[in-house]
PDB file of N, CA and C in Angstrom:
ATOM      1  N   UNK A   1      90.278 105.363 165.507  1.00  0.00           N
ATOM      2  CA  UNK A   1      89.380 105.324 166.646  1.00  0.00           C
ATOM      3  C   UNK A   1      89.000 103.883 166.952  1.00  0.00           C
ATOM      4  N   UNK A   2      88.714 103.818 167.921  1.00  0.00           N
ATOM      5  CA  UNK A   2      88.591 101.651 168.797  1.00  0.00           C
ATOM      6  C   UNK A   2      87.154 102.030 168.631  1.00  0.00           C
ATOM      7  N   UNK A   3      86.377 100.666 168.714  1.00  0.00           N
ATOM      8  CA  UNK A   3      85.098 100.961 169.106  1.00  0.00           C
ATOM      9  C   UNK A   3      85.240 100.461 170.253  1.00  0.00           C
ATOM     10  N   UNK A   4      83.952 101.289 171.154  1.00  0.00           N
ATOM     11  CA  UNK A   4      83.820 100.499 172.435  1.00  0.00           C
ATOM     12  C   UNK A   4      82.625 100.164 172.318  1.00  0.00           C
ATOM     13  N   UNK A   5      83.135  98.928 173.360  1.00  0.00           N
ATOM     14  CA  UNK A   5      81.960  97.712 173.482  1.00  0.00           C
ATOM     15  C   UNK A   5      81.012  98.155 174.825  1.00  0.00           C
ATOM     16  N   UNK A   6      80.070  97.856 175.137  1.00  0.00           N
ATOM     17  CA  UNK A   6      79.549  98.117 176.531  1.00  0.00           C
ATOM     18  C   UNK A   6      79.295  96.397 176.957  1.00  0.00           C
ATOM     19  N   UNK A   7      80.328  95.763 177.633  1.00  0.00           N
ATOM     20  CA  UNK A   7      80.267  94.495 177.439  1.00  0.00           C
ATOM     21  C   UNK A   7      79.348  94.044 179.232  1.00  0.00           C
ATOM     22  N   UNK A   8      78.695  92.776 179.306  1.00  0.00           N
ATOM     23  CA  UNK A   8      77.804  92.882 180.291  1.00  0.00           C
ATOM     24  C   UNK A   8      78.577  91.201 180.494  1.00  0.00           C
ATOM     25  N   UNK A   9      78.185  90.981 182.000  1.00  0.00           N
ATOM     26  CA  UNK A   9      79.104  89.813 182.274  1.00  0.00           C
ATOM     27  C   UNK A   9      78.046  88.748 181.546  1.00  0.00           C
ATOM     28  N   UNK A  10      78.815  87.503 181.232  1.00  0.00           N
ATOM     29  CA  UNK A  10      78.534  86.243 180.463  1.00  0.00           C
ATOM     30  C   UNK A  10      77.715  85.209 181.181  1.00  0.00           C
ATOM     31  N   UNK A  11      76.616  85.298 181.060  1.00  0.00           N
ATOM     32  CA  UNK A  11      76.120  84.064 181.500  1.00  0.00           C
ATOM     33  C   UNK A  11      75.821  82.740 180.839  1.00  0.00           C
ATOM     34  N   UNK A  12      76.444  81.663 181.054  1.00  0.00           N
ATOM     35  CA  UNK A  12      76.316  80.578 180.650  1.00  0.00           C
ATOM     36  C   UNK A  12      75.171  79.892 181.065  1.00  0.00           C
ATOM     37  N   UNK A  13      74.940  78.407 180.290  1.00  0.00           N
ATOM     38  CA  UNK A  13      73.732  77.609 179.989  1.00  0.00           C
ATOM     39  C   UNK A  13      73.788  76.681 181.121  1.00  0.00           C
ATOM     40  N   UNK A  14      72.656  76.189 181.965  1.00  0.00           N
ATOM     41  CA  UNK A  14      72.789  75.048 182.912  1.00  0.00           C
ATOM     42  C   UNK A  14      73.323  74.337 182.097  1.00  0.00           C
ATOM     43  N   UNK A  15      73.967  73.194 182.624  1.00  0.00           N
ATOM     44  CA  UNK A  15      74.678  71.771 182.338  1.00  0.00           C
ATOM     45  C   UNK A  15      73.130  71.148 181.883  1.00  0.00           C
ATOM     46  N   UNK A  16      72.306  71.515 182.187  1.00  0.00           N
ATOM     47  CA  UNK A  16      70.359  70.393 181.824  1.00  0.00           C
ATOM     48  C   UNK A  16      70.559  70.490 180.116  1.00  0.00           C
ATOM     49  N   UNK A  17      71.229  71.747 179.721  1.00  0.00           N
ATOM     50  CA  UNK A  17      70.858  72.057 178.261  1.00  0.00           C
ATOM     51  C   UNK A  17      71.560  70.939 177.494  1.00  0.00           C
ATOM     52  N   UNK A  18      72.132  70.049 177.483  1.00  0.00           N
ATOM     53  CA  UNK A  18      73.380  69.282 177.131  1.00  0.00           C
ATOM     54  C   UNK A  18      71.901  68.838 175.784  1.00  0.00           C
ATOM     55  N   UNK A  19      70.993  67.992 176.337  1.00  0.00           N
ATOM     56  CA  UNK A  19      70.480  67.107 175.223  1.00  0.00           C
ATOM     57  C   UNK A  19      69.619  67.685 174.143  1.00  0.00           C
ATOM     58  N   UNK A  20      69.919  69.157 174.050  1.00  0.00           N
ATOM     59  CA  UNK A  20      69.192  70.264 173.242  1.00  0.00           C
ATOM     60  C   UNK A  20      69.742  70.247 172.136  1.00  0.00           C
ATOM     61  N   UNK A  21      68.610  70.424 171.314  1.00  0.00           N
ATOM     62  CA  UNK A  21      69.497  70.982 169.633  1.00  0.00           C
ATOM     63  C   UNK A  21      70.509  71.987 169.586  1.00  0.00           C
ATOM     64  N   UNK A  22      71.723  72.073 168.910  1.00  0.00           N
ATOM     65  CA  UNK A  22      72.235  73.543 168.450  1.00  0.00           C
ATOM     66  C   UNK A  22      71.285  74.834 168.482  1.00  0.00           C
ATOM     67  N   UNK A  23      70.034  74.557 168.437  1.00  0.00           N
ATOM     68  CA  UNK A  23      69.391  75.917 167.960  1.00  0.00           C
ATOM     69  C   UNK A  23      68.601  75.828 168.870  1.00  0.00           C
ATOM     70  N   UNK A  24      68.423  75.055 169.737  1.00  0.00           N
ATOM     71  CA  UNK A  24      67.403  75.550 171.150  1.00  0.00           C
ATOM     72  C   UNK A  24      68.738  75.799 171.937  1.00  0.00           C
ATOM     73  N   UNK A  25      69.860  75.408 172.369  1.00  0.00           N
ATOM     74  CA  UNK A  25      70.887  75.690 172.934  1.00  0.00           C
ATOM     75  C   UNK A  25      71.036  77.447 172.517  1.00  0.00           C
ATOM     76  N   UNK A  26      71.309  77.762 171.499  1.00  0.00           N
ATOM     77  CA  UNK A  26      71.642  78.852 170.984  1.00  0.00           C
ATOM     78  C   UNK A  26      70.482  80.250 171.485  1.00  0.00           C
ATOM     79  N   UNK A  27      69.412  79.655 171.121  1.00  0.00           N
ATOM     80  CA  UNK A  27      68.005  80.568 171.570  1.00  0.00           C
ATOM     81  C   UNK A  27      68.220  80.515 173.182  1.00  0.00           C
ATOM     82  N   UNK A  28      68.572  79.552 174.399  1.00  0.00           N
ATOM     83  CA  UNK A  28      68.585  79.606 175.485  1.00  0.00           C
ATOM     84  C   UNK A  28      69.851  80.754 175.938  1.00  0.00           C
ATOM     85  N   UNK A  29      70.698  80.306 175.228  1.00  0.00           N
ATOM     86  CA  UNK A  29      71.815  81.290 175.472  1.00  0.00           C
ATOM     87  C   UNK A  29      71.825  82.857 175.240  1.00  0.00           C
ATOM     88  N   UNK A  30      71.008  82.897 174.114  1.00  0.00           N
ATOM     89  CA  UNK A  30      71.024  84.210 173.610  1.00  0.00           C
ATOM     90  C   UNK A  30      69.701  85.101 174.678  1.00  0.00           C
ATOM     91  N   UNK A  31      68.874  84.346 175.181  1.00  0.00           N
ATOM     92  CA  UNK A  31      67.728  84.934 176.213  1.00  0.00           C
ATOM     93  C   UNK A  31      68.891  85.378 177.634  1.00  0.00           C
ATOM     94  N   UNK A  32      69.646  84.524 177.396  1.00  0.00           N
ATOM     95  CA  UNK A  32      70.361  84.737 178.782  1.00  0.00           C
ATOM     96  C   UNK A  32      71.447  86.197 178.517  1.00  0.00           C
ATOM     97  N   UNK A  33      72.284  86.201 177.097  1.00  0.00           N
ATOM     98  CA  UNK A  33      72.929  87.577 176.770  1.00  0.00           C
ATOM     99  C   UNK A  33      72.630  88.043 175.456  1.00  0.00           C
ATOM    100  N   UNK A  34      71.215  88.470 175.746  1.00  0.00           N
ATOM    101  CA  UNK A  34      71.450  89.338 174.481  1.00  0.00           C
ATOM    102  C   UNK A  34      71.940  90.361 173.898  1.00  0.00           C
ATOM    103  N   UNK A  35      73.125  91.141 174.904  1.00  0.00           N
ATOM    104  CA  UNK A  35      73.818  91.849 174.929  1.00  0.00           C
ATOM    105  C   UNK A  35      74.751  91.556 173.411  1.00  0.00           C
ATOM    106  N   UNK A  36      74.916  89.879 173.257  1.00  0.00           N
ATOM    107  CA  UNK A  36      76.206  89.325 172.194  1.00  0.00           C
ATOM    108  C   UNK A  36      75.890  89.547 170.578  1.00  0.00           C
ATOM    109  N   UNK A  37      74.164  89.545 170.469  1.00  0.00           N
ATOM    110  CA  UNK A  37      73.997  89.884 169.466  1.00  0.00           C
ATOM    111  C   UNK A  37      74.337  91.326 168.925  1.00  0.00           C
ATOM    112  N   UNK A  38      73.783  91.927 170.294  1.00  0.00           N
ATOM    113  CA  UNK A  38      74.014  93.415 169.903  1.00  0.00           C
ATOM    114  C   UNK A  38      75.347  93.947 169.607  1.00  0.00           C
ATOM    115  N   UNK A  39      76.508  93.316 170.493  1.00  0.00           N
ATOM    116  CA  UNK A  39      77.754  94.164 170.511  1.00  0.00           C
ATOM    117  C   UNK A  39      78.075  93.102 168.879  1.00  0.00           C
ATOM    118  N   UNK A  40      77.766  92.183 168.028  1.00  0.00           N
ATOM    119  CA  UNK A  40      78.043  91.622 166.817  1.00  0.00           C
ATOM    120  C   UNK A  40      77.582  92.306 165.772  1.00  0.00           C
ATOM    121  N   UNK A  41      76.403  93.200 166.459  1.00  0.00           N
ATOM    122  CA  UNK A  41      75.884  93.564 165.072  1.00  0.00           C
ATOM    123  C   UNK A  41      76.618  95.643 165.097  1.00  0.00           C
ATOM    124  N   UNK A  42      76.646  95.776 166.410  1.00  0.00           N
ATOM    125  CA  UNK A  42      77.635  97.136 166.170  1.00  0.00           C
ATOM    126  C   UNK A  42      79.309  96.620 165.630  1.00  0.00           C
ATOM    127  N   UNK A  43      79.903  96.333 165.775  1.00  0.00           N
ATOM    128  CA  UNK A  43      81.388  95.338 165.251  1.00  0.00           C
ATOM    129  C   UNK A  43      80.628  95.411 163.675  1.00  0.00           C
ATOM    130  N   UNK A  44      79.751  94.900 163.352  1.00  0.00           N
ATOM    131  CA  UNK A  44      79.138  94.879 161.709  1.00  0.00           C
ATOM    132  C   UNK A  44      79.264  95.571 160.967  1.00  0.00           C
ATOM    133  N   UNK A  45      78.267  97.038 161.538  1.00  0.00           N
ATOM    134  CA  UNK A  45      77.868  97.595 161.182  1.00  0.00           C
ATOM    135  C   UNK A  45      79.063  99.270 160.946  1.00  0.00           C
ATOM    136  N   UNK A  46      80.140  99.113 162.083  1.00  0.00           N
ATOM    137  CA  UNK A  46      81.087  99.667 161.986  1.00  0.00           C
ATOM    138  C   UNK A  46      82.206  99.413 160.913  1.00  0.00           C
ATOM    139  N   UNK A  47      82.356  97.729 160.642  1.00  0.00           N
ATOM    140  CA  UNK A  47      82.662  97.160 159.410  1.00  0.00           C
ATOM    141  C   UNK A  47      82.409  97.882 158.152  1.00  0.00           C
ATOM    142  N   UNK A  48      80.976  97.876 157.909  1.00  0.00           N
ATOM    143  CA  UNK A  48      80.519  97.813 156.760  1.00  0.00           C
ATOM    144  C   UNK A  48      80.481  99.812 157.005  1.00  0.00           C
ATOM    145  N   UNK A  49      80.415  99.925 157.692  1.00  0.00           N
ATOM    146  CA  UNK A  49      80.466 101.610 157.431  1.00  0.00           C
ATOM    147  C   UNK A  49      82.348 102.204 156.842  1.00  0.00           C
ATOM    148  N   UNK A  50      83.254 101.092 157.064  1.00  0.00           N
ATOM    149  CA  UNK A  50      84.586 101.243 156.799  1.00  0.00           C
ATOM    150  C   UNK A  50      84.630 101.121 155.865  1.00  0.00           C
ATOM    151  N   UNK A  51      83.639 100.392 155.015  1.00  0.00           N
ATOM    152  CA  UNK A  51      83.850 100.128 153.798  1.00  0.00           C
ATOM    153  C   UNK A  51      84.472  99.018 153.423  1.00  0.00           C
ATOM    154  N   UNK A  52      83.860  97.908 154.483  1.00  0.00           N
ATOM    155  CA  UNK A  52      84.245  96.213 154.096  1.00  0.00           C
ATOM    156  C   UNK A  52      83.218  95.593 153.044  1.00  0.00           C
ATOM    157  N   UNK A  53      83.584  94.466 152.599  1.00  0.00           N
ATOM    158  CA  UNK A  53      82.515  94.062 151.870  1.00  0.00           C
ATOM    159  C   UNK A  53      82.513  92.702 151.914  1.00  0.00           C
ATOM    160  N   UNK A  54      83.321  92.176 152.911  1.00  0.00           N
ATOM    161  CA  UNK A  54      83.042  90.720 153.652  1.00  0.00           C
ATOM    162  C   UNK A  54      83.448  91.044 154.877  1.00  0.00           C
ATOM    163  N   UNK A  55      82.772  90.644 155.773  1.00  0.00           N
ATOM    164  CA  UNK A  55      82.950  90.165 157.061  1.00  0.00           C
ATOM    165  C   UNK A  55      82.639  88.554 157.261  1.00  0.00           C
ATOM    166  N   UNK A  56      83.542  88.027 157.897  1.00  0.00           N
ATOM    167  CA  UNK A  56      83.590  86.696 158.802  1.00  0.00           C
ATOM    168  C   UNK A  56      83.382  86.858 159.707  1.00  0.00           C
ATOM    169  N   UNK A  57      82.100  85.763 160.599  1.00  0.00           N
ATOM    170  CA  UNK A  57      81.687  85.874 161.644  1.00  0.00           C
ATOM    171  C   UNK A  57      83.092  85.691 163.012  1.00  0.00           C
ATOM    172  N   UNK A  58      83.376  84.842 162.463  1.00  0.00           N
ATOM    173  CA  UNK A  58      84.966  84.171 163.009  1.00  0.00           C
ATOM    174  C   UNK A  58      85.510  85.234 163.359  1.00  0.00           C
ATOM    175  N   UNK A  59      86.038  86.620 162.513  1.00  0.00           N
ATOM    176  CA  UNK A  59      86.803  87.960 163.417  1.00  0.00           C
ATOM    177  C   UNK A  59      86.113  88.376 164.067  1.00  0.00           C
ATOM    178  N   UNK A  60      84.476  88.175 163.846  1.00  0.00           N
ATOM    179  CA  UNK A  60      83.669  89.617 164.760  1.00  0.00           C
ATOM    180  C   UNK A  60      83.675  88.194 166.305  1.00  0.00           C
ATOM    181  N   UNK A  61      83.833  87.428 166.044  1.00  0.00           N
ATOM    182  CA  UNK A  61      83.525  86.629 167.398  1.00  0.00           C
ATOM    183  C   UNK A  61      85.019  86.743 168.470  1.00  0.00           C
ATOM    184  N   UNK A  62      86.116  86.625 167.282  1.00  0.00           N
ATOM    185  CA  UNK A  62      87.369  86.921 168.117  1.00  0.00           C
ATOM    186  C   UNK A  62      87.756  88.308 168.669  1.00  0.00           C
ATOM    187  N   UNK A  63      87.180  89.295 168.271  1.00  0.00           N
ATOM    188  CA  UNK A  63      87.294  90.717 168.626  1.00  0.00           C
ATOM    189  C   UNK A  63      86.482  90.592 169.729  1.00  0.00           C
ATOM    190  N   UNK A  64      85.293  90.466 169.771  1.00  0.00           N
ATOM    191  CA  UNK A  64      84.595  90.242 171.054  1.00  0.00           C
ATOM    192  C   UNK A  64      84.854  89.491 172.047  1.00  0.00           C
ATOM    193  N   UNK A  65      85.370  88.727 171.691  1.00  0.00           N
ATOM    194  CA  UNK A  65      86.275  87.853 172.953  1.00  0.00           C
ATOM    195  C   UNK A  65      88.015  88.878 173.394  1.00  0.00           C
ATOM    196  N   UNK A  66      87.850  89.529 172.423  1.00  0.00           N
ATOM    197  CA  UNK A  66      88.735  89.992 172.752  1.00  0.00           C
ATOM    198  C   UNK A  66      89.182  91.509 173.647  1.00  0.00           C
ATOM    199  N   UNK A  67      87.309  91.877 173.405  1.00  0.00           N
ATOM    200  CA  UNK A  67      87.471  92.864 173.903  1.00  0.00           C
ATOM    201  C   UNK A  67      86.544  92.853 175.252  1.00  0.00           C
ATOM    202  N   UNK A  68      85.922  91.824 175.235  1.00  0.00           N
ATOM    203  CA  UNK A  68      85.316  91.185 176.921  1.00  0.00           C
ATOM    204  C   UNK A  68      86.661  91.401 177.211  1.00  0.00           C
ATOM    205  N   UNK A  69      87.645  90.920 177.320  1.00  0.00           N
ATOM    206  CA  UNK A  69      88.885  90.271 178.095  1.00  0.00           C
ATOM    207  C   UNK A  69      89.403  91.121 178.687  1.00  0.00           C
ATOM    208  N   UNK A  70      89.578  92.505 177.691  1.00  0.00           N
ATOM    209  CA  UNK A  70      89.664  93.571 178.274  1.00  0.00           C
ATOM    210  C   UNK A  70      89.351  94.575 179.472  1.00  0.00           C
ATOM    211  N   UNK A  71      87.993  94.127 179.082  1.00  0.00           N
ATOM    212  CA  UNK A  71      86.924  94.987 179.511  1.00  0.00           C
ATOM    213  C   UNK A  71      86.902  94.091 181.265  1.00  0.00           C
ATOM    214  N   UNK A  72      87.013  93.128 181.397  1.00  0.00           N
ATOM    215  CA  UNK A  72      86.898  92.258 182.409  1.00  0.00           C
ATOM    216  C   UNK A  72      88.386  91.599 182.901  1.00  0.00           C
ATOM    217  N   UNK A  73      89.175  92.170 182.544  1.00  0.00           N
ATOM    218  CA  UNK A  73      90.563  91.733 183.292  1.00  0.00           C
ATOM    219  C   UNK A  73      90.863  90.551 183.199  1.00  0.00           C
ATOM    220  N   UNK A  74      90.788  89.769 181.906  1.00  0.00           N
ATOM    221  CA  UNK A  74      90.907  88.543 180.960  1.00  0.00           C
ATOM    222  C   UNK A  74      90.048  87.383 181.780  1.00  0.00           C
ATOM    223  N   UNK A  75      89.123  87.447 182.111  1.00  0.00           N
ATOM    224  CA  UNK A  75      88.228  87.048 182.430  1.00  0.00           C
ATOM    225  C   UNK A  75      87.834  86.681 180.795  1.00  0.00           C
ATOM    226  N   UNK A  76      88.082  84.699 181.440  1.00  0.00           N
ATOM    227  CA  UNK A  76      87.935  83.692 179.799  1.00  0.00           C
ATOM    228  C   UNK A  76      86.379  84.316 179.109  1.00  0.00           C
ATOM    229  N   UNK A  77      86.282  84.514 178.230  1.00  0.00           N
ATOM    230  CA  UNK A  77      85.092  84.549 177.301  1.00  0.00           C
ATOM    231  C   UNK A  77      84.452  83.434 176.311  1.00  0.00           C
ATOM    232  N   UNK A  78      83.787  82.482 177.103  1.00  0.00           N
ATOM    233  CA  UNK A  78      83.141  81.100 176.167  1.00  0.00           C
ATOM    234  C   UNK A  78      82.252  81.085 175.455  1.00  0.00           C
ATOM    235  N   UNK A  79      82.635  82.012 174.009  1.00  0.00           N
ATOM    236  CA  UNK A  79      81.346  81.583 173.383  1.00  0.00           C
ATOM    237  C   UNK A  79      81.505  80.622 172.328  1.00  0.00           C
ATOM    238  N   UNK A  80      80.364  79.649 172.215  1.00  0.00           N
ATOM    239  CA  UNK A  80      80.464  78.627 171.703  1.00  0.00           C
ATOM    240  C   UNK A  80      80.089  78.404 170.106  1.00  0.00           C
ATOM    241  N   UNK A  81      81.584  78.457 169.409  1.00  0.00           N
ATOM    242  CA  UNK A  81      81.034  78.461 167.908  1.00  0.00           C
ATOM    243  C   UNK A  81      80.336  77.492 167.277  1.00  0.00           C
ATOM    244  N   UNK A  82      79.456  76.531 168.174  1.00  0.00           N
ATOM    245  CA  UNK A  82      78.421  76.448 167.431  1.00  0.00           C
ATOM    246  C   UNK A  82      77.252  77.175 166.644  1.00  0.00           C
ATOM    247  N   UNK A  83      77.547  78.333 167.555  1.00  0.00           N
ATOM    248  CA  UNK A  83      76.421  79.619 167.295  1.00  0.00           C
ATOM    249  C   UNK A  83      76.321  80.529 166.443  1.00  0.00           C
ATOM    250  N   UNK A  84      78.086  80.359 165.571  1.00  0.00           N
ATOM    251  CA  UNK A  84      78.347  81.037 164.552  1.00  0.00           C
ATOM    252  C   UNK A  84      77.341  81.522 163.514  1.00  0.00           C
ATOM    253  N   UNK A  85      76.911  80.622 162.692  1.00  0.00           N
ATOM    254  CA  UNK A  85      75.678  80.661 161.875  1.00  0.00           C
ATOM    255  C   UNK A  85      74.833  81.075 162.140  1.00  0.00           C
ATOM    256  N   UNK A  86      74.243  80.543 162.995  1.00  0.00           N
ATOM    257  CA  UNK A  86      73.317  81.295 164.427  1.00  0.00           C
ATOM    258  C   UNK A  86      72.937  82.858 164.487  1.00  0.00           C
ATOM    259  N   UNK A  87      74.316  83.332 164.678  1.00  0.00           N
ATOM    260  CA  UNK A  87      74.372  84.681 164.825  1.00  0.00           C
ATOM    261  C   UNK A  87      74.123  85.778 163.815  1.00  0.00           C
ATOM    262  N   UNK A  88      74.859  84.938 162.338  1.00  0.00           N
ATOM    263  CA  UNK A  88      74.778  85.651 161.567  1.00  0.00           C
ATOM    264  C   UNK A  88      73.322  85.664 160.573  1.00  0.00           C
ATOM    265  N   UNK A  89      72.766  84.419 160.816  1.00  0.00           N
ATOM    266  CA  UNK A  89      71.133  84.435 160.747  1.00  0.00           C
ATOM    267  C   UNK A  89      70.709  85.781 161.479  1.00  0.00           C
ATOM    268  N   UNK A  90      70.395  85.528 162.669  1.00  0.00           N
ATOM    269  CA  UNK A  90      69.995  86.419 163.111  1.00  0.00           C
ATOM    270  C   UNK A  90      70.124  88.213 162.596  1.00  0.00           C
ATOM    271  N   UNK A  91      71.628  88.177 162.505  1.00  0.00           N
ATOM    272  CA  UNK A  91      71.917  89.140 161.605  1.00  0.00           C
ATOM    273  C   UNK A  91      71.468  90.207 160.953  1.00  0.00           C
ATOM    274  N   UNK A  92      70.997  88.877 159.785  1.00  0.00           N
ATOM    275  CA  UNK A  92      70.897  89.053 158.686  1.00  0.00           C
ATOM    276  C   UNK A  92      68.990  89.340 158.562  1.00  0.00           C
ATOM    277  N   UNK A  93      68.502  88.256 159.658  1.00  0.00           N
ATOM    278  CA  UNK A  93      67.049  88.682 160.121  1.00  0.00           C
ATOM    279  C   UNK A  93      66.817  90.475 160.208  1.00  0.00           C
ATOM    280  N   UNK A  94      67.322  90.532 160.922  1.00  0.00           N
ATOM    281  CA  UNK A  94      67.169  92.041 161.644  1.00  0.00           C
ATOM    282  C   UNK A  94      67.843  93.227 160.597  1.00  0.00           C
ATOM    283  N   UNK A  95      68.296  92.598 159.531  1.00  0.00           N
ATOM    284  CA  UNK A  95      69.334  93.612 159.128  1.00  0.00           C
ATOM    285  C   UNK A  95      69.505  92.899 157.733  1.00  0.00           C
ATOM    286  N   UNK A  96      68.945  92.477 156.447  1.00  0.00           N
ATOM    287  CA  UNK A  96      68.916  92.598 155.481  1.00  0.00           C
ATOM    288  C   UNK A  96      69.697  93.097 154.327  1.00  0.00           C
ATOM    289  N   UNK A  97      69.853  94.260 154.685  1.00  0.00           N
ATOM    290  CA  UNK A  97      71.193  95.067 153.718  1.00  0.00           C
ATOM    291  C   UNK A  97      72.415  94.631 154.103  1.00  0.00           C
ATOM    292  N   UNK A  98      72.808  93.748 155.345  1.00  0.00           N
ATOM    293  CA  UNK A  98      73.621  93.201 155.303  1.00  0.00           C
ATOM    294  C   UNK A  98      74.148  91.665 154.876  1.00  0.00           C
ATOM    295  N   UNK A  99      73.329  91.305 153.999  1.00  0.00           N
ATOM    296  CA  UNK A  99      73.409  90.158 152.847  1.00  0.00           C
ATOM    297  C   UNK A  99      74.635  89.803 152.135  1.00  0.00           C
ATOM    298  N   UNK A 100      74.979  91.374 151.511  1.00  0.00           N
ATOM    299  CA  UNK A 100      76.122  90.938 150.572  1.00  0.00           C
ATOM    300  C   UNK A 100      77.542  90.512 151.775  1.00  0.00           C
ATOM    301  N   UNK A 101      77.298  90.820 153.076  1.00  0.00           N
ATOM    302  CA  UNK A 101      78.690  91.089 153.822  1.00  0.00           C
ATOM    303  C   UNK A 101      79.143  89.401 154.151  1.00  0.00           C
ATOM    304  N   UNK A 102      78.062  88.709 154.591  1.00  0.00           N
ATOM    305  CA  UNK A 102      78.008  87.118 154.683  1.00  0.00           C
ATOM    306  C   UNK A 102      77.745  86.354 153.599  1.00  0.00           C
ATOM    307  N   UNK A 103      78.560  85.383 153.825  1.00  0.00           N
ATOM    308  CA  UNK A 103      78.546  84.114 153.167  1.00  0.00           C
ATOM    309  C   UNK A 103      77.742  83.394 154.457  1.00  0.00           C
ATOM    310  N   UNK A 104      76.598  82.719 153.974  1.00  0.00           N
ATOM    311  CA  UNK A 104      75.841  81.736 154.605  1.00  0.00           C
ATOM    312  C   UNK A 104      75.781  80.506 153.680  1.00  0.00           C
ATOM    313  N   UNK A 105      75.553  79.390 154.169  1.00  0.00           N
ATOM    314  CA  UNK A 105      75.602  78.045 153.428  1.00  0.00           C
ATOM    315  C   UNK A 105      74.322  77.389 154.275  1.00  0.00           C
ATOM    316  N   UNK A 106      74.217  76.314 153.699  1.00  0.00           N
ATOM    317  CA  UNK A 106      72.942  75.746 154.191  1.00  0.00           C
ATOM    318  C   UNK A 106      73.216  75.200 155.864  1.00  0.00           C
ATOM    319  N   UNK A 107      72.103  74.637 156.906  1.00  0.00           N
ATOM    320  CA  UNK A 107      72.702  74.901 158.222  1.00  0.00           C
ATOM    321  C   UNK A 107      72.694  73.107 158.209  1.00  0.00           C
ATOM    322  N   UNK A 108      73.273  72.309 158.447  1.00  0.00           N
ATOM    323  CA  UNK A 108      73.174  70.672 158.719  1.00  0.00           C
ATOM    324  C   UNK A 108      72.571  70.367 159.732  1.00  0.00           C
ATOM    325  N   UNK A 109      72.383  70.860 160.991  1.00  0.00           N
ATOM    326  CA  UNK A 109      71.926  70.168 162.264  1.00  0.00           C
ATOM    327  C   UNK A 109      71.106  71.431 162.939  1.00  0.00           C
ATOM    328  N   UNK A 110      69.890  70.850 163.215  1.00  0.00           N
ATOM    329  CA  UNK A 110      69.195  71.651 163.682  1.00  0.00           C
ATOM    330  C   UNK A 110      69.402  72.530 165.163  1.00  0.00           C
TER     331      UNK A 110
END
């Protein structure tokens, strides 16, 4: 069985955001689709119900790009892996029992 995504079109960051941290960039973006967290943490959670016991943020980001593309008649999907970590913070915020599935490392740049 596929999962389906309920994917919502992409809105990107004004060009103003340029002199922002990684993590105010990331928080601006994510107000704009928070749709990305959600369809990352179903991709997860479907994971870990398969009976994975690592997930990389890296496949759940390429599946989702992969299945926007779909979903939108390859209509490019830019999301910016700076946010990687990002995401899986968040994650891991909201969702705890999913600890053992990530590897997190310390974050370098704010």
């Amino acid at each position: 069985m596929q999962l389906e995504l309920p994917i919502a079109p992409l809105r990107h960051l004004d060009p103003t955001h340029s002199g922002l941290s990684i993590q105010e960039r990331f928080e601006s973006f994510h107000q704009l689709n928070p749709w990305i967290l959600e369809q990352l943490e179903a991709l997860t959670a479907d994971c870990a119900e398969r009976g994975l016991r690592r997930i990389g943020i890296g496949m759940l980001f390429e599946v989702l790009r992969w299945q926007y593309g779909r979903a939108t008649q390859g209509e490019p999907f830019k999301l910016n892996n700076d946010f990687r970590s990002r995401y899986v913070r968040s994650m891991l915020d909201r969702h705890p029992e999913w600890s053992s599935l990530f590897e997190t490392r310390e974050l370098r740049t704010a």
